[in-house]
Every structure is written in C-alpha cells, then in structure tokens.
N, C-alpha and C. Protein backbone atom coordinates (compact mmCIF):
# COMPACT_ATOMS: atom_id res chain seq x y z
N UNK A 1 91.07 204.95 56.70
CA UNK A 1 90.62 203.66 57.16
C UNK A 1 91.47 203.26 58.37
N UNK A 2 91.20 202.68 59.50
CA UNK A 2 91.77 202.28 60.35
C UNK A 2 91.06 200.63 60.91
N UNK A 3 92.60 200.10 61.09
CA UNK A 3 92.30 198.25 61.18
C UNK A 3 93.14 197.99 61.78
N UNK A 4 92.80 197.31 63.00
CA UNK A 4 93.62 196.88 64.38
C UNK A 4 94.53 195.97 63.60
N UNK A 5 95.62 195.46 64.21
CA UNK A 5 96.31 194.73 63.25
C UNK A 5 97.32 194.11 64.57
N UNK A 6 97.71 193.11 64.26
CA UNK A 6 98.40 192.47 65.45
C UNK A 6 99.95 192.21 64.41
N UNK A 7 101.52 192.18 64.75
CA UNK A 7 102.05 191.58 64.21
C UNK A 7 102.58 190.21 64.69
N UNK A 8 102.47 189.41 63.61
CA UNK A 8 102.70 188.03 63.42
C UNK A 8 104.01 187.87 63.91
N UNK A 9 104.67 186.42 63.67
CA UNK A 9 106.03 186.11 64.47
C UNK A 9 106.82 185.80 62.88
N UNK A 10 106.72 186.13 61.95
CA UNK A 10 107.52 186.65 61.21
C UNK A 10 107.66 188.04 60.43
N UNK A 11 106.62 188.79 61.02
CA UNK A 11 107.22 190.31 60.71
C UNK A 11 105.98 190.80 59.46
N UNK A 12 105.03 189.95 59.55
CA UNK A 12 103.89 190.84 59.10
C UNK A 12 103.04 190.82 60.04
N UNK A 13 101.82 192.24 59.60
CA UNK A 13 100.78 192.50 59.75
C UNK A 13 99.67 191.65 59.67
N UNK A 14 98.89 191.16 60.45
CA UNK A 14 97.48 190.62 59.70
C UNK A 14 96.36 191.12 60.52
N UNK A 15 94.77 190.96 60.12
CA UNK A 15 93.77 191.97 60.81
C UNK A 15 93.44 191.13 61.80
N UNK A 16 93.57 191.77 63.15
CA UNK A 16 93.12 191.56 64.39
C UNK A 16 91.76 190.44 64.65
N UNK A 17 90.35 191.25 63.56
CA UNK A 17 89.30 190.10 63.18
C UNK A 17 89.25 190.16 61.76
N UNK A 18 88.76 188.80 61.59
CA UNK A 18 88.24 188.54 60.41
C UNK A 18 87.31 189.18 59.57
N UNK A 19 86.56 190.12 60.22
CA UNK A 19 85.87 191.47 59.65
C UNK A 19 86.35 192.33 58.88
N UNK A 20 87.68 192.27 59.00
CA UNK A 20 88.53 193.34 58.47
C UNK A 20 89.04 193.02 57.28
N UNK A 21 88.60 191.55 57.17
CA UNK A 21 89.41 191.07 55.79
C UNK A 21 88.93 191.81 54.48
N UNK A 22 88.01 191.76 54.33
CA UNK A 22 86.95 192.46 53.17
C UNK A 22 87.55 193.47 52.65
N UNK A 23 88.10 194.83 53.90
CA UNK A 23 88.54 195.96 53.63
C UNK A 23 89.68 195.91 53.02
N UNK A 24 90.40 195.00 53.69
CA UNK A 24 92.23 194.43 53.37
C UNK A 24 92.08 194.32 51.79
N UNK A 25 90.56 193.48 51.42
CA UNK A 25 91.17 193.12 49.90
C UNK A 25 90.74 194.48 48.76
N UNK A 26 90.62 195.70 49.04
CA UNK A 26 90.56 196.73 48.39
C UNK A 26 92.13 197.68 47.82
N UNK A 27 93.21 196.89 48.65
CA UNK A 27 94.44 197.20 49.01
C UNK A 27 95.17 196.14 47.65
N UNK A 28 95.99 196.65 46.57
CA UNK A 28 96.45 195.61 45.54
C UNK A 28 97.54 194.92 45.82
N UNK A 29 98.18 193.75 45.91
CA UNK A 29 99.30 193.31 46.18
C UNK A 29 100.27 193.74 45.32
N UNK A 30 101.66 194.46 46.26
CA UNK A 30 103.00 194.66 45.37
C UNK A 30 102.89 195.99 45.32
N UNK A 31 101.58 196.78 45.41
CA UNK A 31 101.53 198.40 45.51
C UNK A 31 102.19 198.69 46.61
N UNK A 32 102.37 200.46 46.68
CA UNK A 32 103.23 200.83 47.82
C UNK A 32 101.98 201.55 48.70
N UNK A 33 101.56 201.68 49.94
CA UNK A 33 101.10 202.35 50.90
C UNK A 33 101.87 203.12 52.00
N UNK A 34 101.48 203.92 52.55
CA UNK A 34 102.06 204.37 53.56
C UNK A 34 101.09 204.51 54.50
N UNK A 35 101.18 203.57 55.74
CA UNK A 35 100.55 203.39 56.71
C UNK A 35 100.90 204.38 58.02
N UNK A 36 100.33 204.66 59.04
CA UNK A 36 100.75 205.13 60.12
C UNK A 36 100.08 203.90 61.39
N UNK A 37 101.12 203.66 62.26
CA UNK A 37 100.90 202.95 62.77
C UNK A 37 101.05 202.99 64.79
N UNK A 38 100.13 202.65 65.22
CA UNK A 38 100.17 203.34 66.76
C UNK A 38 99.72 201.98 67.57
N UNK A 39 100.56 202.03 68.97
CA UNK A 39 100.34 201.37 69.80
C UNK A 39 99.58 201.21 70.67
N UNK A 40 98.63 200.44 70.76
CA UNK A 40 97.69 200.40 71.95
C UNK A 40 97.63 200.56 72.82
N UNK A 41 97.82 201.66 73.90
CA UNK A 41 97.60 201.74 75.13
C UNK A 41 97.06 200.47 76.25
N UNK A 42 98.09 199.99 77.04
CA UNK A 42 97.40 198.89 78.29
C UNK A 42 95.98 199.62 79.32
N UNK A 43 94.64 199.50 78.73
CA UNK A 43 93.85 199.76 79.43
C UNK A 43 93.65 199.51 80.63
N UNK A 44 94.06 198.46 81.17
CA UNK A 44 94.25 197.88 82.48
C UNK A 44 95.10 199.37 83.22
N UNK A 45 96.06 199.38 82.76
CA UNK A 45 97.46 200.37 83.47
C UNK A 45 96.49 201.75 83.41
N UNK A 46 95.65 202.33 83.10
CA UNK A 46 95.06 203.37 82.15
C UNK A 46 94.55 203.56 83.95
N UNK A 47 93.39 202.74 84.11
CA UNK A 47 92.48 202.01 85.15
C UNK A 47 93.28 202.29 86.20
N UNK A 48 94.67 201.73 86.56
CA UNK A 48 94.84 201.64 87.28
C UNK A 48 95.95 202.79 87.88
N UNK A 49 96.42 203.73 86.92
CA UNK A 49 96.60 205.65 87.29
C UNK A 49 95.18 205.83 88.35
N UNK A 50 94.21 205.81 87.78
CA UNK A 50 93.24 206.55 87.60
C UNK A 50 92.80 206.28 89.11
N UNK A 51 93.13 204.75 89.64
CA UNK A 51 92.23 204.23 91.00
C UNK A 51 93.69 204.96 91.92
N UNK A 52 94.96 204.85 91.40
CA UNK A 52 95.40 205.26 92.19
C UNK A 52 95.45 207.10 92.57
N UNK A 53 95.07 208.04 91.26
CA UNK A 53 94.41 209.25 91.70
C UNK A 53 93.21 209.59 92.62
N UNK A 54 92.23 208.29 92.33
CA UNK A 54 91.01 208.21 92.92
C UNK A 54 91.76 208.10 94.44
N UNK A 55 92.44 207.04 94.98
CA UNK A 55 92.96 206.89 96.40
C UNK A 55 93.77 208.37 97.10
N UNK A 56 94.86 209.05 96.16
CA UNK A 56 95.25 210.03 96.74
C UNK A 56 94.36 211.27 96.61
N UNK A 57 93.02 211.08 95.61
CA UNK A 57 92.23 212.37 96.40
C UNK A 57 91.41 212.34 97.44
N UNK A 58 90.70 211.13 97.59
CA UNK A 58 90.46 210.63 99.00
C UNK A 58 90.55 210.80 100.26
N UNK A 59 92.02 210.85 100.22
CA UNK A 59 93.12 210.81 101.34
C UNK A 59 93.06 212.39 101.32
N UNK A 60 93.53 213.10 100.39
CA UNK A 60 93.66 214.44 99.97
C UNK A 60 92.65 215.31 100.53
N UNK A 61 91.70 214.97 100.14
CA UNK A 61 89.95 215.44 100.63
C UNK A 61 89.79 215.65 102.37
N UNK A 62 90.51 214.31 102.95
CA UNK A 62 90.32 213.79 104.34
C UNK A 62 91.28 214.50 105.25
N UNK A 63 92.05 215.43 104.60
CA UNK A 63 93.33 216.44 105.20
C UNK A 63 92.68 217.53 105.33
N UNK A 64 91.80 217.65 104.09
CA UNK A 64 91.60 219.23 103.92
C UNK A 64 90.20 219.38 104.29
N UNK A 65 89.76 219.36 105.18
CA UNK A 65 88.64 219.62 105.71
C UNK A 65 87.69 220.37 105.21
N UNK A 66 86.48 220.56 105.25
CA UNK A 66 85.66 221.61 103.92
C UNK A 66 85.54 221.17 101.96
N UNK A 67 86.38 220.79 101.69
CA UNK A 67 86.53 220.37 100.68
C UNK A 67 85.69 218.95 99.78
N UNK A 68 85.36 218.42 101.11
CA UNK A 68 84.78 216.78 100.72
C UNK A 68 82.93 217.18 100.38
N UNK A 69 83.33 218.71 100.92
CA UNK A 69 81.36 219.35 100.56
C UNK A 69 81.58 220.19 99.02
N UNK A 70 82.67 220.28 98.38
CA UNK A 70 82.48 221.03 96.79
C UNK A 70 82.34 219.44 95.82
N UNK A 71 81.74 220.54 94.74
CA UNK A 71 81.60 219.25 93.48
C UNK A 71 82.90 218.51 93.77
N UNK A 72 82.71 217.51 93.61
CA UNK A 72 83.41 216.02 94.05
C UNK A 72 84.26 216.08 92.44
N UNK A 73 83.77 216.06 91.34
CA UNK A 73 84.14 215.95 89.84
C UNK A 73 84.96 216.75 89.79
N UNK A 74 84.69 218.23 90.00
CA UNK A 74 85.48 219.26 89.25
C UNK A 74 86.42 219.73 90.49
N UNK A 75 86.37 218.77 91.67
CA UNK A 75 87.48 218.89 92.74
C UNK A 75 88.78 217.97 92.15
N UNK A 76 88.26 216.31 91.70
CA UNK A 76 89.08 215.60 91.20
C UNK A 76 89.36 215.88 90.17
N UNK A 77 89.12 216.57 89.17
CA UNK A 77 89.60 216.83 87.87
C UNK A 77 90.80 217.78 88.06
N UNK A 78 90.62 218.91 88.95
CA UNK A 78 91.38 220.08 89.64
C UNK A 78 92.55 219.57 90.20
N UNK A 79 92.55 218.41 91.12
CA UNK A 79 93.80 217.65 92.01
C UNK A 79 94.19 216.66 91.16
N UNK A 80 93.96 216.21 89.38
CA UNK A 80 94.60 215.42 88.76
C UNK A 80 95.22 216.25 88.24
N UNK A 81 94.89 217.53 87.73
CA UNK A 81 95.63 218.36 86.94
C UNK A 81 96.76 218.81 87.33
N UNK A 82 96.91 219.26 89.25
CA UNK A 82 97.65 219.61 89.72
C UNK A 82 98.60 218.73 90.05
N UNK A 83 98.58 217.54 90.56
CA UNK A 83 99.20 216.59 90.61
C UNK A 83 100.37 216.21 89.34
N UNK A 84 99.13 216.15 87.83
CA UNK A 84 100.38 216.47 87.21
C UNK A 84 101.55 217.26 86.20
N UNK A 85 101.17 218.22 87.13
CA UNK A 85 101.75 219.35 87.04
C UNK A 85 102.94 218.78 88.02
N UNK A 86 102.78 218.82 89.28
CA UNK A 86 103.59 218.70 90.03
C UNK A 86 104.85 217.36 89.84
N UNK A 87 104.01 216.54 89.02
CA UNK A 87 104.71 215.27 88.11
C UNK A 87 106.09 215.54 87.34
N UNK A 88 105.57 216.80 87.01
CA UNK A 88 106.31 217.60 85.51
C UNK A 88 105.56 217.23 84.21
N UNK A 89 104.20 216.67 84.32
CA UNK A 89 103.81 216.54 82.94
C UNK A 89 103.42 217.70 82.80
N UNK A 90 103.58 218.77 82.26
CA UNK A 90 102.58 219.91 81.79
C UNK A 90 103.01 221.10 80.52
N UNK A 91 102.51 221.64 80.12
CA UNK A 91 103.39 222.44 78.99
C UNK A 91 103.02 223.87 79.88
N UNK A 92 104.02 225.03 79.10
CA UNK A 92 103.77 226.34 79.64
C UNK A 92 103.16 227.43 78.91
N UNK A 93 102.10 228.21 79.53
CA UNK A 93 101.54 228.67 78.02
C UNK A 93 101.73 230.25 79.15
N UNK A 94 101.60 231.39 77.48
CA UNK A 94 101.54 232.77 78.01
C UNK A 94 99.82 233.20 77.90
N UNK A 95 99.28 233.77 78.77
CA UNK A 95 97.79 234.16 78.50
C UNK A 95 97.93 235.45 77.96
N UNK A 96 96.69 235.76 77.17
CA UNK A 96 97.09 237.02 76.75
C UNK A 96 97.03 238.40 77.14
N UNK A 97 97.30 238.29 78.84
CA UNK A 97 98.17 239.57 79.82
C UNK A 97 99.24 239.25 80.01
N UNK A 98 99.76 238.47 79.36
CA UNK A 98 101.15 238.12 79.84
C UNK A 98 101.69 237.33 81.08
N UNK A 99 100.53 236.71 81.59
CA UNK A 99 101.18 235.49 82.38
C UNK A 99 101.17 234.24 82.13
N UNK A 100 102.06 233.92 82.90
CA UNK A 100 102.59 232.57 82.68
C UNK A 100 101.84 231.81 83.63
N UNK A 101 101.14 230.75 82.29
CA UNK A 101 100.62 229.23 83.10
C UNK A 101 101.27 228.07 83.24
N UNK A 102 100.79 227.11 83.84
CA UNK A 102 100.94 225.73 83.82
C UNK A 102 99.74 224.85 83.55
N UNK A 103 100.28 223.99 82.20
CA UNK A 103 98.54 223.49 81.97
C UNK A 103 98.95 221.99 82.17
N UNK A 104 98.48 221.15 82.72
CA UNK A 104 98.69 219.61 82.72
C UNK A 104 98.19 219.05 81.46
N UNK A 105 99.20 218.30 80.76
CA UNK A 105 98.97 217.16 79.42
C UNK A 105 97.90 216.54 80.12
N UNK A 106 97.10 216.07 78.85
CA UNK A 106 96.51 215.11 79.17
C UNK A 106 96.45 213.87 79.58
N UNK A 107 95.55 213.31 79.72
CA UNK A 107 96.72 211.83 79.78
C UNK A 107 95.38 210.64 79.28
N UNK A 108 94.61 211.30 78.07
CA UNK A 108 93.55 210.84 77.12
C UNK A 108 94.86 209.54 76.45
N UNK A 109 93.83 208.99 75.65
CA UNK A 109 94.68 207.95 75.08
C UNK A 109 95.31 208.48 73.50
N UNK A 110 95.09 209.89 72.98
CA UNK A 110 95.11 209.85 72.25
C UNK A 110 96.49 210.83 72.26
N UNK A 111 96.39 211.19 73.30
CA UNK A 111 97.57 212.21 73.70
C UNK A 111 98.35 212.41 74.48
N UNK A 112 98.60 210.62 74.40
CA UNK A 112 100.09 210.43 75.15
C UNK A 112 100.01 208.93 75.29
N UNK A 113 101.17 208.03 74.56
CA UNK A 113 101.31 206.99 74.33
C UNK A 113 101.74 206.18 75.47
N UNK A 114 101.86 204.70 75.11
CA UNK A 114 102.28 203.81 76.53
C UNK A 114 103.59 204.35 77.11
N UNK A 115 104.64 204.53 76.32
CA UNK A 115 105.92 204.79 77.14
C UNK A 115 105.67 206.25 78.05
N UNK A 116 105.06 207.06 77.52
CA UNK A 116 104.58 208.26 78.04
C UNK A 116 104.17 208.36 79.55
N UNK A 117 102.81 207.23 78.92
CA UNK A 117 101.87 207.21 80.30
C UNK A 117 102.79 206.70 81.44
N UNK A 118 103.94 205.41 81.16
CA UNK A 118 104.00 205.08 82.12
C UNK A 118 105.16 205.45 82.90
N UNK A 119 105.78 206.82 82.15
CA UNK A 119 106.42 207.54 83.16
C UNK A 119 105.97 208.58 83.65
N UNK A 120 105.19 208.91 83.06
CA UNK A 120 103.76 209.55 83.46
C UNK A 120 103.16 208.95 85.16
N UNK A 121 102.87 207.67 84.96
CA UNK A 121 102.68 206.80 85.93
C UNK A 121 103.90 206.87 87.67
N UNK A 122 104.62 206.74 86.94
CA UNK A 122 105.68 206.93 88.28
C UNK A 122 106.16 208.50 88.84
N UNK A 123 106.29 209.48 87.73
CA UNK A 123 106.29 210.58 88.13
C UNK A 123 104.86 211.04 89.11
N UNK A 124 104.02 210.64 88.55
CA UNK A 124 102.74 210.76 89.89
C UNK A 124 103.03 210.37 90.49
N UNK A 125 103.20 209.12 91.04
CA UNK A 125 103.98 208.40 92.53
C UNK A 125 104.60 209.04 93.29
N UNK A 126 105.38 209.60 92.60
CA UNK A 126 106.65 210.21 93.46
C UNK A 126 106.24 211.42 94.03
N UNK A 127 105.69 212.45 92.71
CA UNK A 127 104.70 213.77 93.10
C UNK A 127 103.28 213.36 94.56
N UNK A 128 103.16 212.22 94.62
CA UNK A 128 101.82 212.13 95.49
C UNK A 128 102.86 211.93 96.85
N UNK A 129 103.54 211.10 96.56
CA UNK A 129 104.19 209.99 97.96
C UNK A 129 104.80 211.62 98.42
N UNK A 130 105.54 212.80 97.97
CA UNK A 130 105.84 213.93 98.31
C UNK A 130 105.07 214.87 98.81
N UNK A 131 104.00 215.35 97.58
CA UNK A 131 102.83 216.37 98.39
C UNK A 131 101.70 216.36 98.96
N UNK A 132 101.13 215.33 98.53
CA UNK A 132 99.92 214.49 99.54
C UNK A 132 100.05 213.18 100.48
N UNK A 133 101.04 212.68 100.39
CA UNK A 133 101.20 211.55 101.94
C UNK A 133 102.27 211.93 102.40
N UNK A 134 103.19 213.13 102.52
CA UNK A 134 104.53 213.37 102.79
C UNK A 134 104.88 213.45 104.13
N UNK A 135 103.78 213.31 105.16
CA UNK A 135 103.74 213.46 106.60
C UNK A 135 103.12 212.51 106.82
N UNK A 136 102.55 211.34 106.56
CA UNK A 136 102.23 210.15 106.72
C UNK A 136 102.99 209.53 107.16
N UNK A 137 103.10 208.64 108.41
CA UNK A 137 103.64 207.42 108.91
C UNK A 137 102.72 206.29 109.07
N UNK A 138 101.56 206.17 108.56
CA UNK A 138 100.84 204.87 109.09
C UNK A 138 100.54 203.79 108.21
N UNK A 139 101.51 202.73 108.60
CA UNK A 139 101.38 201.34 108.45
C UNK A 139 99.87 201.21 107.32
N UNK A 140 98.80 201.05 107.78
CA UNK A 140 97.84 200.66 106.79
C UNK A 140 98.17 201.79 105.40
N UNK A 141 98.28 203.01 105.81
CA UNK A 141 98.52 203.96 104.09
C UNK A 141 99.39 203.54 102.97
N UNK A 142 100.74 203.28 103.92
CA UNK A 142 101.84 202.78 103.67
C UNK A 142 101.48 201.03 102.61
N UNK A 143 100.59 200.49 103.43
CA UNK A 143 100.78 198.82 102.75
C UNK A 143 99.86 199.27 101.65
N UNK A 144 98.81 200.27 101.60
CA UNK A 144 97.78 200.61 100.38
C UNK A 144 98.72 201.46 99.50
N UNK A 145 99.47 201.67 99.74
CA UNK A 145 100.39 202.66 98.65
C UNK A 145 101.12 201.95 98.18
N UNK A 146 101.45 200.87 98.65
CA UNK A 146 102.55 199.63 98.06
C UNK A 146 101.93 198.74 97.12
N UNK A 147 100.63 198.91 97.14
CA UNK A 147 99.72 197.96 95.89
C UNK A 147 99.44 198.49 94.65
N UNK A 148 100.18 199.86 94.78
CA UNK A 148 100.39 200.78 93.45
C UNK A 148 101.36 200.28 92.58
N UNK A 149 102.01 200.13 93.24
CA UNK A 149 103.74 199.90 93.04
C UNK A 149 103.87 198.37 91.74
C-alpha cells in the first residue's frame, strides 16, 4: 500500500488527503509496522535540469553543424547521457568482450533522490559551462546561463 503522508509539527505522520483515511483505518492502534518511507522529489527542479539540457543541446546542435537534421529525440537523449557521464554520474559496466563502458544513471524519479538530483544538478553545470559553452564569450549566453544558476 502506498499513502502520501506529510509530517505534522509534532512528529507524526498524517494522510496527505482525506481519501486515504479509510485505508489508515485497516492499520490497529499500538501494533508495530514497518514502513518504508521516501522523499518527494521537487518537480519544479526536475523541469528545470531538463530546460536547462534542452538549452545546452540547442546551443550544442548550433556548433555542430549537420546534426540539427538527425532524430532530434534520440540526438537529445544521446547528449543527456553524455553530458552525464561527463558530470560523473554514471556507473561502469564490462560487456561481454571485455570492454569497458560508461553508462549514465538515470535521473528518473525513482532512481535517484532529491539530494542526488541536485548534485546531479550542478555537476551538469559545471560539465556543460566546460564542454559545450567552454569557448563562449557572449554576453547574451552568458546572462541565459545565469538563469540556471
């Protein structure tokens, strides 16, 4: 069973809506449970990785000439992965000839929490402001890159 649950300002639990109450009373008072309990991801912050990947492939696209004519999807899916890779989010796997990959974490909500994402979040920054605007000097890029921030 899973039930959003907000905590109160003295240190309990109660259900997020009133919908949930019904379920709550199947639960006996004074019994023991063992709950698992997870933090909600800021959807907003989620959104706003995502516009700022959307901006550095853009830009990315507009360097590399030829590129702005392949699938658009499986170009941006390709330059998020790499990106964070280049972040350091990624694990290392062996294929089975014996080489060594680099696969980028996800960055789904289910597989990788707020503190995660949001160093997650700045390690992209730093990885973009380095390998995709790293020869950039212009004033307008510059003030659009600062609204990331």
């Amino acid at each position: 069973m899973e039930i959003e649950m907000i905590k109160a300002a003295n240190g309990v639990f109660v259900p997020a809506y009133e919908r949930d109450l019904p379920r709550l009373a199947k639960f006996k008072n004074g019994e023991l449970y063992t709950l698992e309990a997870k933090l909600t991801r800021n959807p907003s912050f989620h959104r706003k990785m995502f516009a700022f990947l959307n901006f550095c492939f853009q830009y990315w696209c507009a360097e590399h000439a030829g590129y702005e004519f392949s699938d658009e999807a499986t170009q941006f899916d390709e330059f998020r992965k790499n990106l964070t890779i280049l972040a350091g989010f990624y694990d290392v796997v062996t294929t089975i000839r014996g080489e060594v990959r680099y696969r980028a974490k996800s960055l789904s909500y289910a597989n990788m929490d707020q503190d995660e994402f949001e160093r997650c979040y700045n390690a992209m920054i730093n990885a973009a402001l380095k390998h995709v605007f790293g020869r950039s000097n212009s004033p307008e890029l510059n003030n659009r890159l600062l609204s990331f921030f």
